[in-house]
PDB file of N, CA and C in Angstrom:
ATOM      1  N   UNK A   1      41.489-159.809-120.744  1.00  0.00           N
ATOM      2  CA  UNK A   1      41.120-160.011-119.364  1.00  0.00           C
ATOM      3  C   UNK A   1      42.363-160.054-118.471  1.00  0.00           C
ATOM      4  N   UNK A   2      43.380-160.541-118.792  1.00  0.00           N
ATOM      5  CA  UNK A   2      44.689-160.730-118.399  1.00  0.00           C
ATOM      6  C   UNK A   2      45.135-159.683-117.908  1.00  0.00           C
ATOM      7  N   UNK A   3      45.087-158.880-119.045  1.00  0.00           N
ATOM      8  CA  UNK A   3      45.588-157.124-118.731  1.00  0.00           C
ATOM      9  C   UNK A   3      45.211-155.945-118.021  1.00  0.00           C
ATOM     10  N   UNK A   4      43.570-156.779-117.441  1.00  0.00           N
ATOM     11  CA  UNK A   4      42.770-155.934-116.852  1.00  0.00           C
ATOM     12  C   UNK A   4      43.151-156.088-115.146  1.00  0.00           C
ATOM     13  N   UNK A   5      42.985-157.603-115.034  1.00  0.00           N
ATOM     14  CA  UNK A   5      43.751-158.274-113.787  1.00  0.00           C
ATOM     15  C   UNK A   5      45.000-157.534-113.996  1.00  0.00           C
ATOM     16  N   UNK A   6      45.982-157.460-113.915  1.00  0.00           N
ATOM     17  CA  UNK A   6      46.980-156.877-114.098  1.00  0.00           C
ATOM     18  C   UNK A   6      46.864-155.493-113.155  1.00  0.00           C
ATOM     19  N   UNK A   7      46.334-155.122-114.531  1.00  0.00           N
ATOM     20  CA  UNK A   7      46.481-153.488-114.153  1.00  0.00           C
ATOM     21  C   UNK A   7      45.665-153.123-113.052  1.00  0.00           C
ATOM     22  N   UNK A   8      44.888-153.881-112.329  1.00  0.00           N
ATOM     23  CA  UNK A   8      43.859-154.119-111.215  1.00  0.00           C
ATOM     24  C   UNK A   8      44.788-154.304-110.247  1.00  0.00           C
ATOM     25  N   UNK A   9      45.681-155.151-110.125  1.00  0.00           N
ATOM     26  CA  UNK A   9      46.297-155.231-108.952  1.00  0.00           C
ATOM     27  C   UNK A   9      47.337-154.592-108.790  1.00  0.00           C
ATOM     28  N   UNK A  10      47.983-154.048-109.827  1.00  0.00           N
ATOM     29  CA  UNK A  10      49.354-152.876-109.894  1.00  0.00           C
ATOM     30  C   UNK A  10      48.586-151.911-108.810  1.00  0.00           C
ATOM     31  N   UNK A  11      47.473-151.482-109.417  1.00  0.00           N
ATOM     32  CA  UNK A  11      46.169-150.429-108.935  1.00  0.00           C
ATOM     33  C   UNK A  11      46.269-150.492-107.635  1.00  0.00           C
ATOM     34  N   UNK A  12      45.906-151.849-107.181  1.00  0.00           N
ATOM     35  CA  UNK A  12      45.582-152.277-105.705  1.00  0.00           C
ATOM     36  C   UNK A  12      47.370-152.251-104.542  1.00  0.00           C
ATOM     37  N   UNK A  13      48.155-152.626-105.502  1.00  0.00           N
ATOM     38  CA  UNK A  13      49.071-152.726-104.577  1.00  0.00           C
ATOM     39  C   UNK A  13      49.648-151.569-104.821  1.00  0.00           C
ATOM     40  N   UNK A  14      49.501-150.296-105.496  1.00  0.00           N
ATOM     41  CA  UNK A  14      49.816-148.893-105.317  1.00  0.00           C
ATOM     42  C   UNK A  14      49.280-148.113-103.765  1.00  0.00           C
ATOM     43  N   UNK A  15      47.726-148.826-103.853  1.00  0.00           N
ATOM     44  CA  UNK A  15      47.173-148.034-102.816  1.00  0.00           C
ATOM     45  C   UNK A  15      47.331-148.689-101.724  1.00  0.00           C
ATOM     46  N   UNK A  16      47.609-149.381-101.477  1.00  0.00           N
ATOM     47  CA  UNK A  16      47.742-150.287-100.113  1.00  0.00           C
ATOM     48  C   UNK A  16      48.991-150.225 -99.451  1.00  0.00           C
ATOM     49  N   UNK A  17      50.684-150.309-100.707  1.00  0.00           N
ATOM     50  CA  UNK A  17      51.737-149.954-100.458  1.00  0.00           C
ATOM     51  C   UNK A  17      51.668-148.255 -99.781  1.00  0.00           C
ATOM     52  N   UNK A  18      51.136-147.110-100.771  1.00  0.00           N
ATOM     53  CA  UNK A  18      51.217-145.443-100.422  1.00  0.00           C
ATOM     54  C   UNK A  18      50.310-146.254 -98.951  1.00  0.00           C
ATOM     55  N   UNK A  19      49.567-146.640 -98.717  1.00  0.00           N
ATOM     56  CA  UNK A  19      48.560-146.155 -96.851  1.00  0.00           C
ATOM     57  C   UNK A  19      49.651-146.637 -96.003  1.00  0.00           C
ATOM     58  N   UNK A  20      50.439-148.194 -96.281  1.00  0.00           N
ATOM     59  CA  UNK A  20      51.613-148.919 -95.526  1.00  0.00           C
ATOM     60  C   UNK A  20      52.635-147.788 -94.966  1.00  0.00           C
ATOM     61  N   UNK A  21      53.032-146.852 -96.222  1.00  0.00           N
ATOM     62  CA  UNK A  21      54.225-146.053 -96.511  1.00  0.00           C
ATOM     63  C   UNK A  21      53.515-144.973 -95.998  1.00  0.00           C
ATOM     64  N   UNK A  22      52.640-143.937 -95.564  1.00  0.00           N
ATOM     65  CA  UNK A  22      52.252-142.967 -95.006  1.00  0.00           C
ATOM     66  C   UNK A  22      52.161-143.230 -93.498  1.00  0.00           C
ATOM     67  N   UNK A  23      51.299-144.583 -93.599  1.00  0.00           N
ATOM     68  CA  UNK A  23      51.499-144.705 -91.892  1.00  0.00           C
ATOM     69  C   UNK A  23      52.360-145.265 -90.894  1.00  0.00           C
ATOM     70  N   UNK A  24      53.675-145.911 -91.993  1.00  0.00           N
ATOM     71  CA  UNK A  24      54.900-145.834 -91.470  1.00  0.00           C
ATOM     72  C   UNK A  24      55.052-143.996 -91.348  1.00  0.00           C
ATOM     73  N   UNK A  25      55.466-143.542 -92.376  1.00  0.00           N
ATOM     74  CA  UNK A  25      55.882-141.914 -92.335  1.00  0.00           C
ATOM     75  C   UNK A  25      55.357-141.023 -90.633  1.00  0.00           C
ATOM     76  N   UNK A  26      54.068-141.534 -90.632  1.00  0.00           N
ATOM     77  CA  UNK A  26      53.616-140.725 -89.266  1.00  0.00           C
ATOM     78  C   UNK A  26      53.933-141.129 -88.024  1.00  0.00           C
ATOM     79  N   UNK A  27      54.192-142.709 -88.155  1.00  0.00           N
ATOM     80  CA  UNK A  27      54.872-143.075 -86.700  1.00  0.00           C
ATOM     81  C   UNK A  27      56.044-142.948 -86.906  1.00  0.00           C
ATOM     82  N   UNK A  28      56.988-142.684 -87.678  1.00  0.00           N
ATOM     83  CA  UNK A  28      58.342-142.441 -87.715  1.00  0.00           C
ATOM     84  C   UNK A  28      59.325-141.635 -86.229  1.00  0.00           C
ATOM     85  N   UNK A  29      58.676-140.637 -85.807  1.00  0.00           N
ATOM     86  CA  UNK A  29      59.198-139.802 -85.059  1.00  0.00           C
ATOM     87  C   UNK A  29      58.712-140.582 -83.377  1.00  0.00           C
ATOM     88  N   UNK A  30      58.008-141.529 -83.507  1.00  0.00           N
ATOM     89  CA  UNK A  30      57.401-142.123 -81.777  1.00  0.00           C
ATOM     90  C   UNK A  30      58.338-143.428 -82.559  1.00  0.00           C
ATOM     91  N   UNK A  31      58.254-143.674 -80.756  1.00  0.00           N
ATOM     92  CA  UNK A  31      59.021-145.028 -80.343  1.00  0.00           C
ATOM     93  C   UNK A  31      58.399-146.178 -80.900  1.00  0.00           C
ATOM     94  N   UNK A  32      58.284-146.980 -81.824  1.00  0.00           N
ATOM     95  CA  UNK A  32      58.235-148.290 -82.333  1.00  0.00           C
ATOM     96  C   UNK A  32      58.486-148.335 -83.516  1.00  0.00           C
ATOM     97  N   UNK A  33      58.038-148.993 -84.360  1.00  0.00           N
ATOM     98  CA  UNK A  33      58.244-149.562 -85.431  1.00  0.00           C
ATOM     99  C   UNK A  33      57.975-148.560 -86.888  1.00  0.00           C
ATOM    100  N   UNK A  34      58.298-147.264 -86.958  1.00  0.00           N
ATOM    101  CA  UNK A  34      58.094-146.315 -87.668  1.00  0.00           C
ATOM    102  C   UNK A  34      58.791-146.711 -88.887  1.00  0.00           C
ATOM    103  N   UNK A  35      60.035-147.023 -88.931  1.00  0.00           N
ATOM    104  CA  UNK A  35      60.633-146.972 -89.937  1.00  0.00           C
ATOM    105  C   UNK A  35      61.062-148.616 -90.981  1.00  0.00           C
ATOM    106  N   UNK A  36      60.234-149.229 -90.051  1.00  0.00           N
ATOM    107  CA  UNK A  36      59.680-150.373 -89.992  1.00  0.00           C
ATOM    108  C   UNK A  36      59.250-150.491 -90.941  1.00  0.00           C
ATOM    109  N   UNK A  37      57.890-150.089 -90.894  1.00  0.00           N
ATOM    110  CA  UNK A  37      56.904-149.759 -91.471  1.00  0.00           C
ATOM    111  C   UNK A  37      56.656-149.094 -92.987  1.00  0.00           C
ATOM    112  N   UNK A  38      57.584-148.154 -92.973  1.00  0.00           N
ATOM    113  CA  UNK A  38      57.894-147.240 -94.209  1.00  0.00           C
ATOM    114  C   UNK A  38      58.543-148.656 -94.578  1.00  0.00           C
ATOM    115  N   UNK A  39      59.883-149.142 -94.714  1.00  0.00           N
ATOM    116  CA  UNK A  39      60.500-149.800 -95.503  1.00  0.00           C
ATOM    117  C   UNK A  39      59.522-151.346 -95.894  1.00  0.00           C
ATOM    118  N   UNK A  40      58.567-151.890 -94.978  1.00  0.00           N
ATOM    119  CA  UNK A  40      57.295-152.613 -95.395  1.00  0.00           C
ATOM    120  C   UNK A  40      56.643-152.269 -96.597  1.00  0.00           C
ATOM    121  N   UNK A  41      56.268-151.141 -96.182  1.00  0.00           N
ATOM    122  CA  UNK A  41      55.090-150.295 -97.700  1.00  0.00           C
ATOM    123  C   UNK A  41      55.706-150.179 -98.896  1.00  0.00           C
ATOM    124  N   UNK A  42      57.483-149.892 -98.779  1.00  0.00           N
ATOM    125  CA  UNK A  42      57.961-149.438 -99.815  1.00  0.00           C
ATOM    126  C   UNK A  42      58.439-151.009-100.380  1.00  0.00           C
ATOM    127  N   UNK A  43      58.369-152.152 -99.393  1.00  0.00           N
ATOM    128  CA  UNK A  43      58.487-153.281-100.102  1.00  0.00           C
ATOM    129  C   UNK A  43      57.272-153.758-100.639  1.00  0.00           C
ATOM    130  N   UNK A  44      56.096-153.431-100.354  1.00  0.00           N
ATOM    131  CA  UNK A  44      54.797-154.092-100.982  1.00  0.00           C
ATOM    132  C   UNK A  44      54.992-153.520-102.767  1.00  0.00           C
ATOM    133  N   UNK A  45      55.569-151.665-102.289  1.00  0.00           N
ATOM    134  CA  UNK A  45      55.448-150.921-103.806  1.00  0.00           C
ATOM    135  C   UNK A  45      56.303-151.725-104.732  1.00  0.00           C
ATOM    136  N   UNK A  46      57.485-152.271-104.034  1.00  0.00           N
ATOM    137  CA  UNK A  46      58.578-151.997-105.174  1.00  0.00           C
ATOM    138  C   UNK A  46      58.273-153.987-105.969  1.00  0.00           C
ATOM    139  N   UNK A  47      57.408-154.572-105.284  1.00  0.00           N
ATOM    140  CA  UNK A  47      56.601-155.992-106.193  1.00  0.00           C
ATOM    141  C   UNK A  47      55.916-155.585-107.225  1.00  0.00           C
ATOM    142  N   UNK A  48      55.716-154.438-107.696  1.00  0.00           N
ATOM    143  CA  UNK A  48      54.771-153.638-108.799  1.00  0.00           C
ATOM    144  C   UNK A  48      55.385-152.576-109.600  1.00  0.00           C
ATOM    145  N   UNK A  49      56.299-151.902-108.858  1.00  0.00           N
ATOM    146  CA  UNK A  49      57.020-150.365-109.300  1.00  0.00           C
ATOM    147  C   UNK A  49      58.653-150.557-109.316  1.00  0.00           C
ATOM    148  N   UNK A  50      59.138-150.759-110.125  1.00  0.00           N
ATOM    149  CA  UNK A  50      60.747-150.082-110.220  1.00  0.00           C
ATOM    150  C   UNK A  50      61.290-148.746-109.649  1.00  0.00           C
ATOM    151  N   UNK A  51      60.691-148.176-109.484  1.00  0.00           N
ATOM    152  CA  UNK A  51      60.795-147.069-108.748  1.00  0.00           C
ATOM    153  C   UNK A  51      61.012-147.498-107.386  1.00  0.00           C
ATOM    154  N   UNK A  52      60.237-147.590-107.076  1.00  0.00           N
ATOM    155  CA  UNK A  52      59.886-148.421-105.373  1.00  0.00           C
ATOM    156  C   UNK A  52      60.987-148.504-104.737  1.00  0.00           C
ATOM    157  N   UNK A  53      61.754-150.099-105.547  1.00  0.00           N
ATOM    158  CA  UNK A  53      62.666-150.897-105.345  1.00  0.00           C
ATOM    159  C   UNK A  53      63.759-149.817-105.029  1.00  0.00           C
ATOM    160  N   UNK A  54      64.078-148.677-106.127  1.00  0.00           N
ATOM    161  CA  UNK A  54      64.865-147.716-106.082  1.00  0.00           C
ATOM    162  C   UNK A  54      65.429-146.544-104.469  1.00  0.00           C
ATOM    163  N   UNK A  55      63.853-146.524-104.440  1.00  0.00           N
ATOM    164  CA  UNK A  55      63.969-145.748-103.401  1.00  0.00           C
ATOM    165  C   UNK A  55      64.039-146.549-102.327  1.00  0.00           C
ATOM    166  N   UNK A  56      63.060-147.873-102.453  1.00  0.00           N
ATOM    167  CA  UNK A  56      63.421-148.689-100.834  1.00  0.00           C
ATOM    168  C   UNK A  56      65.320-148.867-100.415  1.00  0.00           C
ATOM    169  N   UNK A  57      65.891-148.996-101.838  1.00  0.00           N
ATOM    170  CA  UNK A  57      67.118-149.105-101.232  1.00  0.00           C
ATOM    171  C   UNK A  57      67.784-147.992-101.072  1.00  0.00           C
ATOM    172  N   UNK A  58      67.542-147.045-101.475  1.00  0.00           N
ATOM    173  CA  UNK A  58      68.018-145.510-101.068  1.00  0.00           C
ATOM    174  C   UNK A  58      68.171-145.359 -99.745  1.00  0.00           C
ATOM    175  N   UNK A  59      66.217-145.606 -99.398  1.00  0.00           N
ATOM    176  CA  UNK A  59      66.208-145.191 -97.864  1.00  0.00           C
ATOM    177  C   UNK A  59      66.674-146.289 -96.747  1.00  0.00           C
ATOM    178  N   UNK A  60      66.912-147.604 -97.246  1.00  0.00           N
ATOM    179  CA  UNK A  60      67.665-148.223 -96.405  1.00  0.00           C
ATOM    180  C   UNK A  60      68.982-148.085 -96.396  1.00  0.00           C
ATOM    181  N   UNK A  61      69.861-147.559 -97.670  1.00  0.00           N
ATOM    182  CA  UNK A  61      71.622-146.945 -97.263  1.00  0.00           C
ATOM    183  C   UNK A  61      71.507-145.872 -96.348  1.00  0.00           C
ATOM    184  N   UNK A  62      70.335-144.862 -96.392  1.00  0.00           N
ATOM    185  CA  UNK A  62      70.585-143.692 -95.795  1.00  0.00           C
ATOM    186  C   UNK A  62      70.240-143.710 -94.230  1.00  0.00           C
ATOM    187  N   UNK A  63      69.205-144.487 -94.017  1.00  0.00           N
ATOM    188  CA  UNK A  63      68.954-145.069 -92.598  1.00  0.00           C
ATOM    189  C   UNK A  63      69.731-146.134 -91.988  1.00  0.00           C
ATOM    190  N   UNK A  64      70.766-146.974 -92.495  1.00  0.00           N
ATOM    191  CA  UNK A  64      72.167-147.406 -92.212  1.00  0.00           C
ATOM    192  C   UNK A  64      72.762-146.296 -91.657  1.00  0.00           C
ATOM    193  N   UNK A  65      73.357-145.767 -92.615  1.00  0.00           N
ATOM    194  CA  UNK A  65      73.941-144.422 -92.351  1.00  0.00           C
ATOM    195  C   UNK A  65      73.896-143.537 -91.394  1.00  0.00           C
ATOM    196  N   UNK A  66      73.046-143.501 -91.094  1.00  0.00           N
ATOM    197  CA  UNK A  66      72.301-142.554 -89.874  1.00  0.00           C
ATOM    198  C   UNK A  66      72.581-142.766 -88.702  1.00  0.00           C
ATOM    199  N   UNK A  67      72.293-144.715 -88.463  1.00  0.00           N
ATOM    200  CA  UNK A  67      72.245-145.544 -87.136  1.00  0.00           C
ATOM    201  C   UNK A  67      73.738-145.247 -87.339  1.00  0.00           C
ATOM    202  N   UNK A  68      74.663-145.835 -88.241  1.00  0.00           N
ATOM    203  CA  UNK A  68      75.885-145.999 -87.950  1.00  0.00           C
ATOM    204  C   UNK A  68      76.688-144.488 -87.515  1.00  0.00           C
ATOM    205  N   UNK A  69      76.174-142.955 -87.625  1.00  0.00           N
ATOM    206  CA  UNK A  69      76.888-142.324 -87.231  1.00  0.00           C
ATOM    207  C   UNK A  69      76.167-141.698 -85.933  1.00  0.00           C
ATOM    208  N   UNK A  70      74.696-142.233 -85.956  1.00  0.00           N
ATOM    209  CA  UNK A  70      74.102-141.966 -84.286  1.00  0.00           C
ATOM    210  C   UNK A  70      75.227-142.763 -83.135  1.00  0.00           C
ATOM    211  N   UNK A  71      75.522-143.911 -83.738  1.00  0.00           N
ATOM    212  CA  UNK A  71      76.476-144.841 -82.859  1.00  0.00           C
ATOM    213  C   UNK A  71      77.945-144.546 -82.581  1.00  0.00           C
ATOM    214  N   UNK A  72      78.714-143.249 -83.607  1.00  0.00           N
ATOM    215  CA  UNK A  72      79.982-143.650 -83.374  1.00  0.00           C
ATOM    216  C   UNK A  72      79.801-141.797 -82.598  1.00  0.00           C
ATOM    217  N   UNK A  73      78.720-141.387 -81.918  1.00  0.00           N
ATOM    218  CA  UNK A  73      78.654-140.020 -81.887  1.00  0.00           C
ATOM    219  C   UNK A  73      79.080-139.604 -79.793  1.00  0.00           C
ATOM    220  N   UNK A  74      79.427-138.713 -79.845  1.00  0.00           N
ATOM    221  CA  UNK A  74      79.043-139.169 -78.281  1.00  0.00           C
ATOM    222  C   UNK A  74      78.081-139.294 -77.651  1.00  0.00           C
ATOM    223  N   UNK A  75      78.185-139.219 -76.023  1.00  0.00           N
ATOM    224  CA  UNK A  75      77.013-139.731 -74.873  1.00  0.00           C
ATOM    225  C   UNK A  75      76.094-138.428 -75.401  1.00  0.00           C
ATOM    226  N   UNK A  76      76.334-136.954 -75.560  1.00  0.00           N
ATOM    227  CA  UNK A  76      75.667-135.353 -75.219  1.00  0.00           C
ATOM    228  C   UNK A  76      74.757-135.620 -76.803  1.00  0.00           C
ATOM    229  N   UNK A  77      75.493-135.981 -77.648  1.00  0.00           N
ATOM    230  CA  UNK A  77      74.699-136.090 -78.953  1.00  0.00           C
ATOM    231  C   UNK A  77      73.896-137.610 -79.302  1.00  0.00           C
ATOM    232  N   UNK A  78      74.179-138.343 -78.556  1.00  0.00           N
ATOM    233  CA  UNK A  78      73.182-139.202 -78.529  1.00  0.00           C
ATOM    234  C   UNK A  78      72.220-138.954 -77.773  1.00  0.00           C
ATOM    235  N   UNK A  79      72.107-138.126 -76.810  1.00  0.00           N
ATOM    236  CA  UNK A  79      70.806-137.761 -75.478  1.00  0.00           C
ATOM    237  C   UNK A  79      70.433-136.694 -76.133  1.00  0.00           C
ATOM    238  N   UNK A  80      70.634-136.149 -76.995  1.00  0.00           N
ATOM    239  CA  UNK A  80      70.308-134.745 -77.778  1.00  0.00           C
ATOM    240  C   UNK A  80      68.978-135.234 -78.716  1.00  0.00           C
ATOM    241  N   UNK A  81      69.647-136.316 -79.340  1.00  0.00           N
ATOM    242  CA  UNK A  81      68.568-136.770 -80.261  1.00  0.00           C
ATOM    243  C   UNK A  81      67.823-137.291 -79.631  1.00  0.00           C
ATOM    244  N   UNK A  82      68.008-138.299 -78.664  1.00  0.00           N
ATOM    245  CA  UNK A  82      66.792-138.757 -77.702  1.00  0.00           C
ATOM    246  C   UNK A  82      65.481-137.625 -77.331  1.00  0.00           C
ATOM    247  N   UNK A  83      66.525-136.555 -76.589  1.00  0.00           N
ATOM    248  CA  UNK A  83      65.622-135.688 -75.922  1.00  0.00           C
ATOM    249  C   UNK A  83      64.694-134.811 -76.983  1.00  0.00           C
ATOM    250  N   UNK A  84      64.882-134.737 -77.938  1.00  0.00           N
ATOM    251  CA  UNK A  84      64.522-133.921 -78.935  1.00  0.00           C
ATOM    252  C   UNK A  84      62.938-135.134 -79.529  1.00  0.00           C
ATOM    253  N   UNK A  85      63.666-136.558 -79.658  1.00  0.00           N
ATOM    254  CA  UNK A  85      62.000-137.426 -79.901  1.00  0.00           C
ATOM    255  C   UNK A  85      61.338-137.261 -79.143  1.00  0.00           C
ATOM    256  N   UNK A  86      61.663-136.964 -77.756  1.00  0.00           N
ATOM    257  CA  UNK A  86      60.925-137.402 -76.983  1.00  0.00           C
ATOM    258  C   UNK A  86      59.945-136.057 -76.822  1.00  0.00           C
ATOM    259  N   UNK A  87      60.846-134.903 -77.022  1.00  0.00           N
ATOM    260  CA  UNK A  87      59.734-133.622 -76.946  1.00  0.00           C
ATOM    261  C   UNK A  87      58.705-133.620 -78.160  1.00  0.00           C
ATOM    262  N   UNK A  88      59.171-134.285 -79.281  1.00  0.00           N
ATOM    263  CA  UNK A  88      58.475-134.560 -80.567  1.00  0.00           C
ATOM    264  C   UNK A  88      57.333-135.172 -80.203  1.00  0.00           C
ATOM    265  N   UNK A  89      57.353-136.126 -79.254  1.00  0.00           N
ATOM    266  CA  UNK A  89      56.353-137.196 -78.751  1.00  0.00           C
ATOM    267  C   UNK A  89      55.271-136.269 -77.528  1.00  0.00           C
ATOM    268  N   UNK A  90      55.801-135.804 -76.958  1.00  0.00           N
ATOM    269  CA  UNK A  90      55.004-135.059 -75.567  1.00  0.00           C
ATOM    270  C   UNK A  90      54.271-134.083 -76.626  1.00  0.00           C
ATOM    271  N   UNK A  91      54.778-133.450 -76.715  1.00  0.00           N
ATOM    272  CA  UNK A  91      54.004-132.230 -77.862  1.00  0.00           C
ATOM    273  C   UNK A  91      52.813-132.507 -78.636  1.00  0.00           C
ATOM    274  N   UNK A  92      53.087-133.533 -79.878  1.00  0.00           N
ATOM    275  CA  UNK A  92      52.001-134.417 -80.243  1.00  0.00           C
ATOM    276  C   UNK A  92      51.269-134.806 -79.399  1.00  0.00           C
ATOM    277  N   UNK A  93      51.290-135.489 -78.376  1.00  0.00           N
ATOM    278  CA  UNK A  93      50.496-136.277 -77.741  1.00  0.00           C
ATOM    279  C   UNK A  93      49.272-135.072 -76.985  1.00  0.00           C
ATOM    280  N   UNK A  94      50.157-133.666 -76.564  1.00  0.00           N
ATOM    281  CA  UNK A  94      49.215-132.908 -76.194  1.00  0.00           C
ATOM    282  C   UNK A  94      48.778-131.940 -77.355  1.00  0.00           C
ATOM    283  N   UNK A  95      48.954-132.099 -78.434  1.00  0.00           N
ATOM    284  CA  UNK A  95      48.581-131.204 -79.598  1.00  0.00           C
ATOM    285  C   UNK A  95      47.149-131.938 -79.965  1.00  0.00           C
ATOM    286  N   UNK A  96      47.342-133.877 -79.805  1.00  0.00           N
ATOM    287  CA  UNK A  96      46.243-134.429 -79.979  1.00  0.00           C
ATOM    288  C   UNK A  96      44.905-134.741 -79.081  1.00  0.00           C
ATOM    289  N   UNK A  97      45.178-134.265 -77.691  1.00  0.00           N
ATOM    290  CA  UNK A  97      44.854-133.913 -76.926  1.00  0.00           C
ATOM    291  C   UNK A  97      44.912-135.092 -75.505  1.00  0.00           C
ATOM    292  N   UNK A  98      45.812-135.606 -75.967  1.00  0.00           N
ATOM    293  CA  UNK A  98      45.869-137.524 -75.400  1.00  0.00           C
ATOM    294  C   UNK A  98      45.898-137.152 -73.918  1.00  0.00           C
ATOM    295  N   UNK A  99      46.395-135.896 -72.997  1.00  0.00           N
ATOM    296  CA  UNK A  99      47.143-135.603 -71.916  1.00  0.00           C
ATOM    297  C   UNK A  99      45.212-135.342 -71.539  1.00  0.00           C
ATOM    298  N   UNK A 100      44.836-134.274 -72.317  1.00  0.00           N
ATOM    299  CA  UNK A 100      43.710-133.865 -71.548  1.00  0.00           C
ATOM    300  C   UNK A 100      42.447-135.136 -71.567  1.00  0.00           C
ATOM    301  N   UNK A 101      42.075-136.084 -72.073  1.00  0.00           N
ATOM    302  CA  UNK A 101      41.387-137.106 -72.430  1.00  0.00           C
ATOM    303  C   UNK A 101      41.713-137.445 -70.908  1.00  0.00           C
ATOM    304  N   UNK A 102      42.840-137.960 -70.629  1.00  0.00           N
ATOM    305  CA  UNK A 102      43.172-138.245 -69.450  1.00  0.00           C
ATOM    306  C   UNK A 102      42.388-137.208 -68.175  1.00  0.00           C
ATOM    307  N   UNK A 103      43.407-136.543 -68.444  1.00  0.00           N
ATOM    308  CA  UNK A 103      42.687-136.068 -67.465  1.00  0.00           C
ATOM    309  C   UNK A 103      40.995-135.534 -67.007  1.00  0.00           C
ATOM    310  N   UNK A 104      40.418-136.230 -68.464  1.00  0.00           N
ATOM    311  CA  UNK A 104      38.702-135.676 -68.328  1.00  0.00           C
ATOM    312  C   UNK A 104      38.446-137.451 -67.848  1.00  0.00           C
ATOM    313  N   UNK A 105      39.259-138.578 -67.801  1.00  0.00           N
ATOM    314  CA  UNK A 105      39.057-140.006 -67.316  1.00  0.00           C
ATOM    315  C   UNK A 105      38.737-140.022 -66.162  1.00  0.00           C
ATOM    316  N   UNK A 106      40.032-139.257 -65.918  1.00  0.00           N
ATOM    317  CA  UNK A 106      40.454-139.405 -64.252  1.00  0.00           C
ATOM    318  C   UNK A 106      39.965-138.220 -63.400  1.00  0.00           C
ATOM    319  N   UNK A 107      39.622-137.247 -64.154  1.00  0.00           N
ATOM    320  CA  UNK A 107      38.569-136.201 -63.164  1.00  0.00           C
ATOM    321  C   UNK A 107      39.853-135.325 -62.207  1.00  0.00           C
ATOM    322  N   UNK A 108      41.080-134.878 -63.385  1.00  0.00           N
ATOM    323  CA  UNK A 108      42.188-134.519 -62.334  1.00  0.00           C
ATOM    324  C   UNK A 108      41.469-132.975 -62.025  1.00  0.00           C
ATOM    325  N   UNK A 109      41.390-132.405 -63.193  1.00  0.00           N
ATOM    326  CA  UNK A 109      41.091-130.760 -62.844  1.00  0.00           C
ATOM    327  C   UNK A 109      42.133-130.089 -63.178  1.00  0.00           C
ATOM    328  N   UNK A 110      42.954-130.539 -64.028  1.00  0.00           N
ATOM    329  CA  UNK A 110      44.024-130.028 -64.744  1.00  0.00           C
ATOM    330  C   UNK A 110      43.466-129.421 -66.403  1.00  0.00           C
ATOM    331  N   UNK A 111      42.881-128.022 -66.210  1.00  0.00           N
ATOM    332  CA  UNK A 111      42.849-127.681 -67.461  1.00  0.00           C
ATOM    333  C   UNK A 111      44.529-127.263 -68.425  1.00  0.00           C
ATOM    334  N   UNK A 112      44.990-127.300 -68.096  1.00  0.00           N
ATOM    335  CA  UNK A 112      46.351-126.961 -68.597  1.00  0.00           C
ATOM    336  C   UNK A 112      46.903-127.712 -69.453  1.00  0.00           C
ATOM    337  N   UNK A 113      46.666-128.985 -69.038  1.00  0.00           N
ATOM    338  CA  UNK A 113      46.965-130.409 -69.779  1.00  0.00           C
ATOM    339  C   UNK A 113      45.978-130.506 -71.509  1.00  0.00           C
ATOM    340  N   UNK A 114      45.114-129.801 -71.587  1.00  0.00           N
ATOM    341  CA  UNK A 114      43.759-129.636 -72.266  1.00  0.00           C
ATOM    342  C   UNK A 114      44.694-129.163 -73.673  1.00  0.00           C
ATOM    343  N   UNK A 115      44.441-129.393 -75.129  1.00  0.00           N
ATOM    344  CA  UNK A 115      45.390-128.958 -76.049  1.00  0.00           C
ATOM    345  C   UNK A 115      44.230-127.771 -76.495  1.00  0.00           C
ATOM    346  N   UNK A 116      45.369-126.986 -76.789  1.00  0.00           N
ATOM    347  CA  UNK A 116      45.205-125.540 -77.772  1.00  0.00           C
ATOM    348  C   UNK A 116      44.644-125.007 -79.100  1.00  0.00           C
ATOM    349  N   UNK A 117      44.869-126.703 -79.514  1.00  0.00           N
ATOM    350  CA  UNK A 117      43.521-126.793 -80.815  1.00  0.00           C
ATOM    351  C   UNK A 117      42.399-127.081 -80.482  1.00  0.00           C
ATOM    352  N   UNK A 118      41.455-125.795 -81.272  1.00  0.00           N
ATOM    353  CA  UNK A 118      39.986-125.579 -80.928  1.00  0.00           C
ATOM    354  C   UNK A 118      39.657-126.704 -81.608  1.00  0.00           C
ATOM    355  N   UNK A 119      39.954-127.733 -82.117  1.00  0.00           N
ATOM    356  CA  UNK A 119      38.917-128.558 -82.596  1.00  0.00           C
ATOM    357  C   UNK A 119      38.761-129.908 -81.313  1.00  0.00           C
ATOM    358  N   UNK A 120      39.400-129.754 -80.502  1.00  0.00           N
ATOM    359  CA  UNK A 120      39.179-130.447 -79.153  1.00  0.00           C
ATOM    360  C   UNK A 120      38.501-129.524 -77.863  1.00  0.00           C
ATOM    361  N   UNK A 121      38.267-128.550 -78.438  1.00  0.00           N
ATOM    362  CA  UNK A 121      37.837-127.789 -77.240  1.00  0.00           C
ATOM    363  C   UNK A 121      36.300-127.934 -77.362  1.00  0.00           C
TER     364      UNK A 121
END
């Protein structure tokens, strides 16, 4: 019975850590707590998985790493990367159709705003 519990909750905290760790992964690229999030999930995994542990600290040297040479970079390459999330973010937002929702709220009359995937049309 011991072993069943066990292997029941390895089970449980596999799937709960991978949904933590995916839906960190998708907010990663928008402004909040993306990477947050990933290193959360990959701490729920790595209470169950050796592996986990492995990679949680991987991806926290390499995301050190990152901040520390976003910081020593200049003003043009720090607004580079900015500007580049931020088109990451506008894009999505009208790929998901968030711009045109709006504008079917507010009654602008902006079909343009409307996204290009037929599954919102």
């Amino acid at each position: 019975m011991k072993r069943v519990f066990h292997h029941s909750k390895r089970i449980l905290i596999g799937i709960i850590g991978g949904i933590v760790v995916i839906a960190g992964l998708i907010m990663v690229p928008y402004p909040g707590p993306g990477w947050l999030v990933v290193f959360a999930g990959l701490a729920i995994l790595a209470t169950e998985f050796d592996r986990a542990q492995r990679i949680l600290d991987h991806a926290h040297d390499k995301y050190d790493a990152w901040q520390q040479w976003l910081a020593h970079q200049t003003f043009y390459i720090q607004s580079l990367v900015w500007l580049v999330t931020a088109i990451v973010v506008v894009v999505t937002v009208w790929l998901l159709n968030g711009y045109g929702m709006i504008n079917n709220w507010l009654n602008l009359g902006q079909d343009w705003v409307e996204s290009p995937l037929p599954i919102f049309n």
